[in-house]
Protein backbone atom coordinates (compact mmCIF):
# COMPACT_ATOMS: atom_id res chain seq x y z
CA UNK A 1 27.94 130.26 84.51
CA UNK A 2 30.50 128.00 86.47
CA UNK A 3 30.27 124.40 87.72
CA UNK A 4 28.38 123.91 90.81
CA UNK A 5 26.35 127.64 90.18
CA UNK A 6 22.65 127.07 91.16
CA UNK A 7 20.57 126.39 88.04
CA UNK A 8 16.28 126.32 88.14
CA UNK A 9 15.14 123.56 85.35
CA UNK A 10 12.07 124.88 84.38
CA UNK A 11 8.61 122.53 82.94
CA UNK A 12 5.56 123.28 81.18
CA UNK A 13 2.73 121.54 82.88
CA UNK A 14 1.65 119.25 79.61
CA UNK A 15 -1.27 117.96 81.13
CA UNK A 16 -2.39 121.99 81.32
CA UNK A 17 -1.21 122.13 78.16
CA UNK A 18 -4.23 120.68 76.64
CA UNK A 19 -6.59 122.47 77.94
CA UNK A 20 -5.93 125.54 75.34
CA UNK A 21 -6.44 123.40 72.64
CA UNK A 22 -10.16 123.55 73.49
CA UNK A 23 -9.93 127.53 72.08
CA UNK A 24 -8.39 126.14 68.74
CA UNK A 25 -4.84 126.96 67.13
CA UNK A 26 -4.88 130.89 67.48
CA UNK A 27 -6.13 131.40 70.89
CA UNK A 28 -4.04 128.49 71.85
CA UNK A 29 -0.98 130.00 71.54
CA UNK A 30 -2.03 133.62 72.36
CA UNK A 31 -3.38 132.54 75.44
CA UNK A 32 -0.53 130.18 76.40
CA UNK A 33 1.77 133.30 75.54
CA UNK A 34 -0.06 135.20 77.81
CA UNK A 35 -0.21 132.90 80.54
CA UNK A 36 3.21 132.34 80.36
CA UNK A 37 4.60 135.63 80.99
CA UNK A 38 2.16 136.12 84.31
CA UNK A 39 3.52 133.03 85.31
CA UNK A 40 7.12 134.04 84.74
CA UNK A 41 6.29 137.11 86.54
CA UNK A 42 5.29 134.99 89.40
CA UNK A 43 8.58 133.39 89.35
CA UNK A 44 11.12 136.18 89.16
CA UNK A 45 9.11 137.74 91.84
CA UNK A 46 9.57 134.44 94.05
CA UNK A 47 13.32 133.56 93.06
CA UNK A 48 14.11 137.35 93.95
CA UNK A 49 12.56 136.76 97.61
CA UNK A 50 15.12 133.91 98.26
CA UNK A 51 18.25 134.96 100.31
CA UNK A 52 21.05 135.36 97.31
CA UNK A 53 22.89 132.89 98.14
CA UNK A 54 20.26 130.49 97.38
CA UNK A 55 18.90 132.14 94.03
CA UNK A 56 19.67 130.32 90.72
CA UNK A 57 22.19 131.74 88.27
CA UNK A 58 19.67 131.00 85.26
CA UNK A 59 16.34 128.94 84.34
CA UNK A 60 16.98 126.53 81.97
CA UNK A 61 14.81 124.47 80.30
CA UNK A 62 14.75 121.93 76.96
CA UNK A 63 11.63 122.68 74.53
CA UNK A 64 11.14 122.39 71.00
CA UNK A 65 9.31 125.73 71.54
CA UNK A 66 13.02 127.89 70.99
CA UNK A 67 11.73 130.32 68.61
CA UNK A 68 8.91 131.16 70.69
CA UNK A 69 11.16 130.94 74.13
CA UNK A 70 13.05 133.93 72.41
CA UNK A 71 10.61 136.07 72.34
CA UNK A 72 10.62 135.71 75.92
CA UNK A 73 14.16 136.41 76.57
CA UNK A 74 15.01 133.02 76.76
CA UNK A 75 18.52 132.11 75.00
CA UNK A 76 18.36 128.86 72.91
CA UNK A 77 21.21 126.82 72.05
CA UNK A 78 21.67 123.10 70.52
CA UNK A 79 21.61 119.89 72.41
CA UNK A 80 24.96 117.88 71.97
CA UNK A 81 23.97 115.99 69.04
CA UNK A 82 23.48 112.02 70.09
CA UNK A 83 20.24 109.31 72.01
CA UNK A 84 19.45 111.45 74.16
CA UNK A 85 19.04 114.71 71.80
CA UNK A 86 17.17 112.40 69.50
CA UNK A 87 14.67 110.64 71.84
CA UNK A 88 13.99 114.29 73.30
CA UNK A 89 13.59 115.43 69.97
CA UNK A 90 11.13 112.63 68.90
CA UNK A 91 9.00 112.79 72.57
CA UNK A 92 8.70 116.64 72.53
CA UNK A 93 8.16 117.45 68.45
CA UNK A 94 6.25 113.72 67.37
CA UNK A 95 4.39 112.40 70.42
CA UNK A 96 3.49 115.42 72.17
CA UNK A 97 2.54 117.57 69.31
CA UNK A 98 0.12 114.50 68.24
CA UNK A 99 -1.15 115.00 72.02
CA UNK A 100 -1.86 118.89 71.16
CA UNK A 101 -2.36 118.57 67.63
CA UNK A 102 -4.51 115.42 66.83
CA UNK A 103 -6.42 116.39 64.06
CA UNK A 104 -5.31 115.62 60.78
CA UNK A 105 -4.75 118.54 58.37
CA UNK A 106 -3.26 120.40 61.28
CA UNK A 107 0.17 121.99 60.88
CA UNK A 108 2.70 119.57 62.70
CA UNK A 109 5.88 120.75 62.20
CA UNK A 110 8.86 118.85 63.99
CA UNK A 111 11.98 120.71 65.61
CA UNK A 112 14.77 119.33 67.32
CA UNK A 113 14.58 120.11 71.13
CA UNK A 114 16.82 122.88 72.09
CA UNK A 115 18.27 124.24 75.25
CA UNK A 116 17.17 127.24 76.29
CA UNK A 117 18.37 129.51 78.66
CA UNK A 118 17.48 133.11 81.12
CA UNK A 119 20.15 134.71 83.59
CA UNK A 120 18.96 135.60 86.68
CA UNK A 121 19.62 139.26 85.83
CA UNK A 122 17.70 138.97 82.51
CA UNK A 123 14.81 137.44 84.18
CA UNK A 124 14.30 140.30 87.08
CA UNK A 125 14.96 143.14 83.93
CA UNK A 126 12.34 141.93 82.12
CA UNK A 127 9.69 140.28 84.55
CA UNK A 128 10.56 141.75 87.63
CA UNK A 129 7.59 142.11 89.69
CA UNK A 130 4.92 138.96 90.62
CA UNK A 131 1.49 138.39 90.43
CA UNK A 132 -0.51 134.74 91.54
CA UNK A 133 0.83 131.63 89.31
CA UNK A 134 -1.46 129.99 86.95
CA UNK A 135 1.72 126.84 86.68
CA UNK A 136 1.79 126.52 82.94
């Protein structure tokens, strides 16, 4: 990567989110697993229709989902440590896991947000191809 390369900041839809919490813990996050690789699908497949000149370099994204962004392909690295790595860090692991996780007894483990990262390349190796977008 280089300053001024195109970069696609990707979201998960947190309203959506919820909805898989109806199936309960383990079809929550084999379904949102699921969903998420058609959907990445859907994107390579879309970024690789744009002229080359306008496609992104890499998706990039800030989750405290890392582990499970790696099994994606997804690269994660620290945020600088600081506010803005805390606050993150406290939205993402404390309030929104109380969002998806309210009931007490349930595991709520808190992770620092991390950066995580796809190449362009990467992305079309492993998802090349598209299908309809569910937007996760």
């Amino acid at each position: 990567m280089h300053r001024g390369d195109l970069v696609a900041e990707i979201h998960f839809w947190n309203a959506h989110l919820a909805a898989y919490q109806a199936h309960g813990t383990g079809d929550l996050i084999w379904a949102f697993v699921r969903d998420l690789r058609a959907d990445i699908r859907v994107l390579a497949g879309e970024l690789a229709r744009l002229p080359e000149s306008s496609r992104p370099k890499a998706l990039y994204g800030v989750s405290t989902l890392a582990a499970g962004a790696s099994r994606l392909g997804f690269e994660s690295r620290p945020l600088p440590p600081g506010l803005a790595r805390r606050a993150l860090s406290f939205w993402q692991g404390r309030v929104l896991g109380r969002v998806f996780r309210p009931v007490a007894g349930q595991a709520r483990a808190v992770h620092d947000s991390q950066e995580v990262w796809m190449s362009y390349a990467a992305l079309q190796e492993r998802f090349g191809g598209h299908e309809r977008m569910r937007s996760v």
